[in-house]
C-alpha atoms as a PDB file:
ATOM      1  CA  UNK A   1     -49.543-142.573-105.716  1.00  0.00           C
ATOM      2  CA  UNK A   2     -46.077-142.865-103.762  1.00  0.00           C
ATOM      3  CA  UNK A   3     -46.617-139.211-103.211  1.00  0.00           C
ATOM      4  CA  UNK A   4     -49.813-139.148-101.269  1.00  0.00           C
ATOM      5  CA  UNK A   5     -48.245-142.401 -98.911  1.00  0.00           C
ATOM      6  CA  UNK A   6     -45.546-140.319 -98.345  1.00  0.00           C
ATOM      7  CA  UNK A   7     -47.285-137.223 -97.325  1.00  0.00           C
ATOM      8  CA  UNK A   8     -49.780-139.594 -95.220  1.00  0.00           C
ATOM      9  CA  UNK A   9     -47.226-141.053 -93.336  1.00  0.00           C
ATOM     10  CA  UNK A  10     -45.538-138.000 -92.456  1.00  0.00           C
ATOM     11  CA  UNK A  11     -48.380-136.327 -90.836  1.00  0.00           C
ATOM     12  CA  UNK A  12     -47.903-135.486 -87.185  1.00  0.00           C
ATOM     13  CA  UNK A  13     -51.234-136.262 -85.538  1.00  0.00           C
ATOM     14  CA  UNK A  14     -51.068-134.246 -82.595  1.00  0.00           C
ATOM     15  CA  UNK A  15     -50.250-131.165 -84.789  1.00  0.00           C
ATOM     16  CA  UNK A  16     -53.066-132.108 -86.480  1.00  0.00           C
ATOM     17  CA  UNK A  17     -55.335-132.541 -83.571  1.00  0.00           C
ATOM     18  CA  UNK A  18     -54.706-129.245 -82.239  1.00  0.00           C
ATOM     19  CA  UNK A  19     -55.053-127.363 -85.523  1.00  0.00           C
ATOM     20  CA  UNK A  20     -58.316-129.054 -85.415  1.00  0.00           C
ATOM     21  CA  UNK A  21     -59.022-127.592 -81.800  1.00  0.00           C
ATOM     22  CA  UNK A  22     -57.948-124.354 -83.106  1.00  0.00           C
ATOM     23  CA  UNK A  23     -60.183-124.232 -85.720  1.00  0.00           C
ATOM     24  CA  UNK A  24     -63.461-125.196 -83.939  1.00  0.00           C
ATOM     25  CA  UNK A  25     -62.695-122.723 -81.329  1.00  0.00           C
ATOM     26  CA  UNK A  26     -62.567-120.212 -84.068  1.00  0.00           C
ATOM     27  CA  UNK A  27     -65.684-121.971 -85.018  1.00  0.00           C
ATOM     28  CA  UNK A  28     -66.955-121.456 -81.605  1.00  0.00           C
ATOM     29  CA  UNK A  29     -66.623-117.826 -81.611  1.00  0.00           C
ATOM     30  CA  UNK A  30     -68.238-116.909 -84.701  1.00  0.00           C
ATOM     31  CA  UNK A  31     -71.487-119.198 -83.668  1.00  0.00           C
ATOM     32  CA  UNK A  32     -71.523-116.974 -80.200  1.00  0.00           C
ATOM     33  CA  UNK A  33     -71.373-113.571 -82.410  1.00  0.00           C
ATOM     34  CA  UNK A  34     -73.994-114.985 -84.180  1.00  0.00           C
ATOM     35  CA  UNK A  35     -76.196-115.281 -80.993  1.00  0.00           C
ATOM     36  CA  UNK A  36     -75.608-112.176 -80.472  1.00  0.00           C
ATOM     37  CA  UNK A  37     -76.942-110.853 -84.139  1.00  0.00           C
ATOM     38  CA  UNK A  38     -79.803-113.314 -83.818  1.00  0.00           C
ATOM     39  CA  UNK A  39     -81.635-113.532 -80.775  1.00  0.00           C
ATOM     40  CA  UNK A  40     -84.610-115.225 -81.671  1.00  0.00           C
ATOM     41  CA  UNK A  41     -83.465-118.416 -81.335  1.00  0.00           C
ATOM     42  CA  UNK A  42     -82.212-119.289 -77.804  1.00  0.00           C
ATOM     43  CA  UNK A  43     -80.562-122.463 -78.491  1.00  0.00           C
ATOM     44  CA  UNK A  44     -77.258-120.664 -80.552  1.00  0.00           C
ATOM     45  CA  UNK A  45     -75.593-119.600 -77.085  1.00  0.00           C
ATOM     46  CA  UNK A  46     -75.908-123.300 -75.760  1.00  0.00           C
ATOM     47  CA  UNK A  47     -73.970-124.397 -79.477  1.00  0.00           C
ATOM     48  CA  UNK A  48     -71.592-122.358 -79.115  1.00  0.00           C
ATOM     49  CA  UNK A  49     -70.967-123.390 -75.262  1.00  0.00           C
ATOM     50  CA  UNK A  50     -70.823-126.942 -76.718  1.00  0.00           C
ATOM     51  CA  UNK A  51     -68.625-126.026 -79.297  1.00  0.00           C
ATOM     52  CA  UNK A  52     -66.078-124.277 -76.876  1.00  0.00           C
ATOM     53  CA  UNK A  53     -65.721-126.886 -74.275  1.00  0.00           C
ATOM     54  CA  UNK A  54     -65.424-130.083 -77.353  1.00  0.00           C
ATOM     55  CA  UNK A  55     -62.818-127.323 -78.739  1.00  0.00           C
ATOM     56  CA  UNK A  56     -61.002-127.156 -75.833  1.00  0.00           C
ATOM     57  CA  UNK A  57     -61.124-130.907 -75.355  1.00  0.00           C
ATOM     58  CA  UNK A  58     -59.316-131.366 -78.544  1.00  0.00           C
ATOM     59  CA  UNK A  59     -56.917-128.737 -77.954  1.00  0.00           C
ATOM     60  CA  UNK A  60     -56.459-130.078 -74.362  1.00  0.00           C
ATOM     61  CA  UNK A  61     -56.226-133.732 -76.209  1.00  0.00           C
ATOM     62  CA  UNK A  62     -53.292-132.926 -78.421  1.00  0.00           C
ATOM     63  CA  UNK A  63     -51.081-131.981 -75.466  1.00  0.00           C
ATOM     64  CA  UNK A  64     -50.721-135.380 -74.620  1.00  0.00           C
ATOM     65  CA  UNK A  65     -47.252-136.300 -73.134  1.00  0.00           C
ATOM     66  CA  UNK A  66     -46.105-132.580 -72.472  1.00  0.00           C
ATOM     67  CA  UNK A  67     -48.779-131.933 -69.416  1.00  0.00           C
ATOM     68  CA  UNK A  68     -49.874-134.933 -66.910  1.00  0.00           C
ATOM     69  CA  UNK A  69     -52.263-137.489 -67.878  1.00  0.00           C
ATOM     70  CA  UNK A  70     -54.820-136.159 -65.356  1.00  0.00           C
ATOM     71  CA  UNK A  71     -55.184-133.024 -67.706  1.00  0.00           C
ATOM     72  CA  UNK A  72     -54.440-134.292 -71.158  1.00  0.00           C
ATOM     73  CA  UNK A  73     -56.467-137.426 -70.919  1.00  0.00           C
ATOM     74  CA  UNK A  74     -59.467-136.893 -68.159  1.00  0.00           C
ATOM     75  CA  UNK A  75     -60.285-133.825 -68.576  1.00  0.00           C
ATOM     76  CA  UNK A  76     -60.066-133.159 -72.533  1.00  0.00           C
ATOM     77  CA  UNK A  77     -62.372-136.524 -72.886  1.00  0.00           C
ATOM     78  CA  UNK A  78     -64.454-135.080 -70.272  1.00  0.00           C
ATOM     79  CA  UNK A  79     -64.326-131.336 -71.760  1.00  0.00           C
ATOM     80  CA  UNK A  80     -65.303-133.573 -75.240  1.00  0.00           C
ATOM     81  CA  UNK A  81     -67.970-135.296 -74.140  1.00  0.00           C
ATOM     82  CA  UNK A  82     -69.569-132.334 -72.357  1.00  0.00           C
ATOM     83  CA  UNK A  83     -69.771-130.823 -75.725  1.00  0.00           C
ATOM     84  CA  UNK A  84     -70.746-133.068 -77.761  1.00  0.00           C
ATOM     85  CA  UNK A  85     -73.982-133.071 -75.056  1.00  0.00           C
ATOM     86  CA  UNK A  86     -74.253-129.706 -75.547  1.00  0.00           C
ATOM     87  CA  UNK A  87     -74.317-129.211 -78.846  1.00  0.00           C
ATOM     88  CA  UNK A  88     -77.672-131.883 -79.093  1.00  0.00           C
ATOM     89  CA  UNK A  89     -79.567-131.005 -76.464  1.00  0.00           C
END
């Protein structure tokens, strides 16, 4: 039990916000190749759209502190919230 406290308290959360960014951006790309196997359905392309810009949000979100506040905080909230509209519409 003092094992799993330890490892929880010594996770770094913006390294773990942008391997989270990384992987839906990875995520992101395979829906879009998938639009492109499947064109039936015309709502895949708009996904993956969604699913690129609340990746990029998150990757933009972990570089808080190294670029300006404008950037790390507007826009990746912005790019997040875009997404996240996106992705339900």
């Amino acid at each position: 039990m003092a094992a799993i406290a330890e490892l929880l308290t010594s996770i770094h959360i913006q390294t773990t916000v942008f391997l989270i960014g990384i992987a839906v951006l990875i995520q992101a790309g395979l829906i879009w190749f998938q639009s492109l196997m499947i064109q039936q359905y015309r709502g895949i392309r708009l996904a993956s759209l969604g699913t690129f810009f609340y990746g990029s949000g998150m990757l933009l979100s972990s570089f808080r502190g190294v670029l300006s506040d404008n950037i790390s905080i507007v826009a990746s909230n912005y790019l997040v919230v875009i997404g996240t509209a996106f992705i339900y519409v």
